[in-house]
C-alpha atoms as a PDB file:
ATOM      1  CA  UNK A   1       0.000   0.000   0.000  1.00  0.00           C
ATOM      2  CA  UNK A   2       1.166   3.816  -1.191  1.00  0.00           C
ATOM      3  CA  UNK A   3       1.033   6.431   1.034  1.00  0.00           C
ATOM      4  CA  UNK A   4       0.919   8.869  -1.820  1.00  0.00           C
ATOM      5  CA  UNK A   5      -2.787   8.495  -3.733  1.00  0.00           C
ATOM      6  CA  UNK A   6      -1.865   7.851  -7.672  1.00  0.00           C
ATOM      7  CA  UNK A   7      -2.011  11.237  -9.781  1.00  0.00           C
ATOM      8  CA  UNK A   8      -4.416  10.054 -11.980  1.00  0.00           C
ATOM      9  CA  UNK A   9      -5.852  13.847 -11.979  1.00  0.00           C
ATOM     10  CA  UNK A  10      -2.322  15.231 -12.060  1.00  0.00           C
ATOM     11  CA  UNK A  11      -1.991  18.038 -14.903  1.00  0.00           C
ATOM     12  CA  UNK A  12       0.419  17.650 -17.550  1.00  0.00           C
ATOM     13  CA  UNK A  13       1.201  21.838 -17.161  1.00  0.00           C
ATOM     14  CA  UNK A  14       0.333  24.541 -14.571  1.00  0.00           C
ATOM     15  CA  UNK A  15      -2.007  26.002 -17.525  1.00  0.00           C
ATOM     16  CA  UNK A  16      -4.396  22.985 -16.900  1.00  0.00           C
ATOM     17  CA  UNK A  17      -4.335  23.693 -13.254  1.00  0.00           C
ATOM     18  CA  UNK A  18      -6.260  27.088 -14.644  1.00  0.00           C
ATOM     19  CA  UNK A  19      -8.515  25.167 -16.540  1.00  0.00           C
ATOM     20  CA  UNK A  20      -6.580  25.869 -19.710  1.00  0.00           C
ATOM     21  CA  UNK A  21      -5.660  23.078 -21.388  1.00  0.00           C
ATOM     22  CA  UNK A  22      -2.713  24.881 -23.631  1.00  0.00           C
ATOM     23  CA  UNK A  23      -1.551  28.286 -24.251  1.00  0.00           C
ATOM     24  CA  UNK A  24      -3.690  29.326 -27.386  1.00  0.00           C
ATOM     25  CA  UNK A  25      -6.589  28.691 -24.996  1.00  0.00           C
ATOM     26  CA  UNK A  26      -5.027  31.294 -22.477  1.00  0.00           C
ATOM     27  CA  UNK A  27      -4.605  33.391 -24.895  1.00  0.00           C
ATOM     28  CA  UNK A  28      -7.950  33.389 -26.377  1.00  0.00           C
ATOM     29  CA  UNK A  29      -9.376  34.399 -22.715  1.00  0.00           C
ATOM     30  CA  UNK A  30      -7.409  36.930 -22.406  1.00  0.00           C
ATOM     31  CA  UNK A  31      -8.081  38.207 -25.802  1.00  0.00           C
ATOM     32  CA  UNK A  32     -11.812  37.990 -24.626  1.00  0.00           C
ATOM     33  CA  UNK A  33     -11.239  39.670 -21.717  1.00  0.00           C
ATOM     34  CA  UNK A  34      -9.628  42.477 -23.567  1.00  0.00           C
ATOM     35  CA  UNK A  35     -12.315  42.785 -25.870  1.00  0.00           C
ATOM     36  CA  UNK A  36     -14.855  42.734 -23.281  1.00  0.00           C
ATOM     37  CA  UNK A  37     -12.862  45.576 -21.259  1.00  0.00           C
ATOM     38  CA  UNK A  38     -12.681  47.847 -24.575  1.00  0.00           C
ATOM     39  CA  UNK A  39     -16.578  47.293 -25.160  1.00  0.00           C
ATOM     40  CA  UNK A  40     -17.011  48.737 -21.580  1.00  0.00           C
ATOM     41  CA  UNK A  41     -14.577  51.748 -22.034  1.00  0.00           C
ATOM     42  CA  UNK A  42     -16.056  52.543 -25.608  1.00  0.00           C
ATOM     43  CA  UNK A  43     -19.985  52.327 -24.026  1.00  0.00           C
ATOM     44  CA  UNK A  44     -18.644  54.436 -21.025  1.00  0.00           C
ATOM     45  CA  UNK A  45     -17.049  57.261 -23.413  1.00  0.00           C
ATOM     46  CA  UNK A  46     -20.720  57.566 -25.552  1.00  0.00           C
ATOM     47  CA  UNK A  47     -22.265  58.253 -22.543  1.00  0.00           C
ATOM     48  CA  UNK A  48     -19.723  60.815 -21.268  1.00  0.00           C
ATOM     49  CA  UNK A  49     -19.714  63.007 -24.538  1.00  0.00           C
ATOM     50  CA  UNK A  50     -23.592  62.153 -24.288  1.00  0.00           C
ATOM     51  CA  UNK A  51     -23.470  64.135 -20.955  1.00  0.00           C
ATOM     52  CA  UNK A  52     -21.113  66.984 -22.006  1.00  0.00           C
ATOM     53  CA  UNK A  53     -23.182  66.995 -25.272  1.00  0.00           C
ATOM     54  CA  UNK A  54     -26.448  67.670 -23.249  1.00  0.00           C
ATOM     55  CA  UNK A  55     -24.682  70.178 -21.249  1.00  0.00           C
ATOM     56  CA  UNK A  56     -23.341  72.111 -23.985  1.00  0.00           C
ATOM     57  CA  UNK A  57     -26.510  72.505 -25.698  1.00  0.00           C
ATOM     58  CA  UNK A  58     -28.820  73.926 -22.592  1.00  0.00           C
ATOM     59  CA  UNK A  59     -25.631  76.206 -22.144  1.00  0.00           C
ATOM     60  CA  UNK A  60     -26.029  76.569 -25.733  1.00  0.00           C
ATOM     61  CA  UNK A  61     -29.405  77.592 -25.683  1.00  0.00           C
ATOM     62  CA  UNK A  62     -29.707  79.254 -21.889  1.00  0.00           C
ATOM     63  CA  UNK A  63     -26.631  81.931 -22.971  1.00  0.00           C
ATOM     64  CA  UNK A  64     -26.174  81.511 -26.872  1.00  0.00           C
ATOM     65  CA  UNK A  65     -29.505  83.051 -27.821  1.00  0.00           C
ATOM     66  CA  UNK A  66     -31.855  80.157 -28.739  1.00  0.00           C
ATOM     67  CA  UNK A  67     -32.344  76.221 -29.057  1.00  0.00           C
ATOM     68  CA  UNK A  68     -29.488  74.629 -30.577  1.00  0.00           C
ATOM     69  CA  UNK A  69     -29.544  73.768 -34.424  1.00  0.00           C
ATOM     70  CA  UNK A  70     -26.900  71.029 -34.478  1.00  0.00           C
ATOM     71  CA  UNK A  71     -23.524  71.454 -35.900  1.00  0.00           C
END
């Protein structure tokens, strides 16, 4: 009798103990996750010039004589 239990679940690299099984499936996470992250920043930035945009025109139209036209 062993006193070590066998390694039948052992992993063949420390990606696997991840849950990767190789490196092109690391690197498609993390290309994921990237994309993911810029989807966020891009949404975020609409709805910051969307803000300043709204601002701009009731300044626009409070001190710059009328309703804005567009421009």
């Amino acid at each position: 009798m062993s006193l070590f239990p066998p390694f039948e679940n052992a992993v063949s690299s420390p990606l696997g103990f991840w849950g990767f099984g190789s490196l092109p499936d690391l690197t498609n996470a993390v290309l994921q996750a990237q994309q993911m992250q810029l989807e966020i920043m891009s949404t975020w930035q609409r709805s910051l010039f969307n803000v300043q945009q709204e601002m701009w025109d009731e300044w626009r139209s409070r001190w710059g004589g009328g309703a804005p036209l567009g421009d």
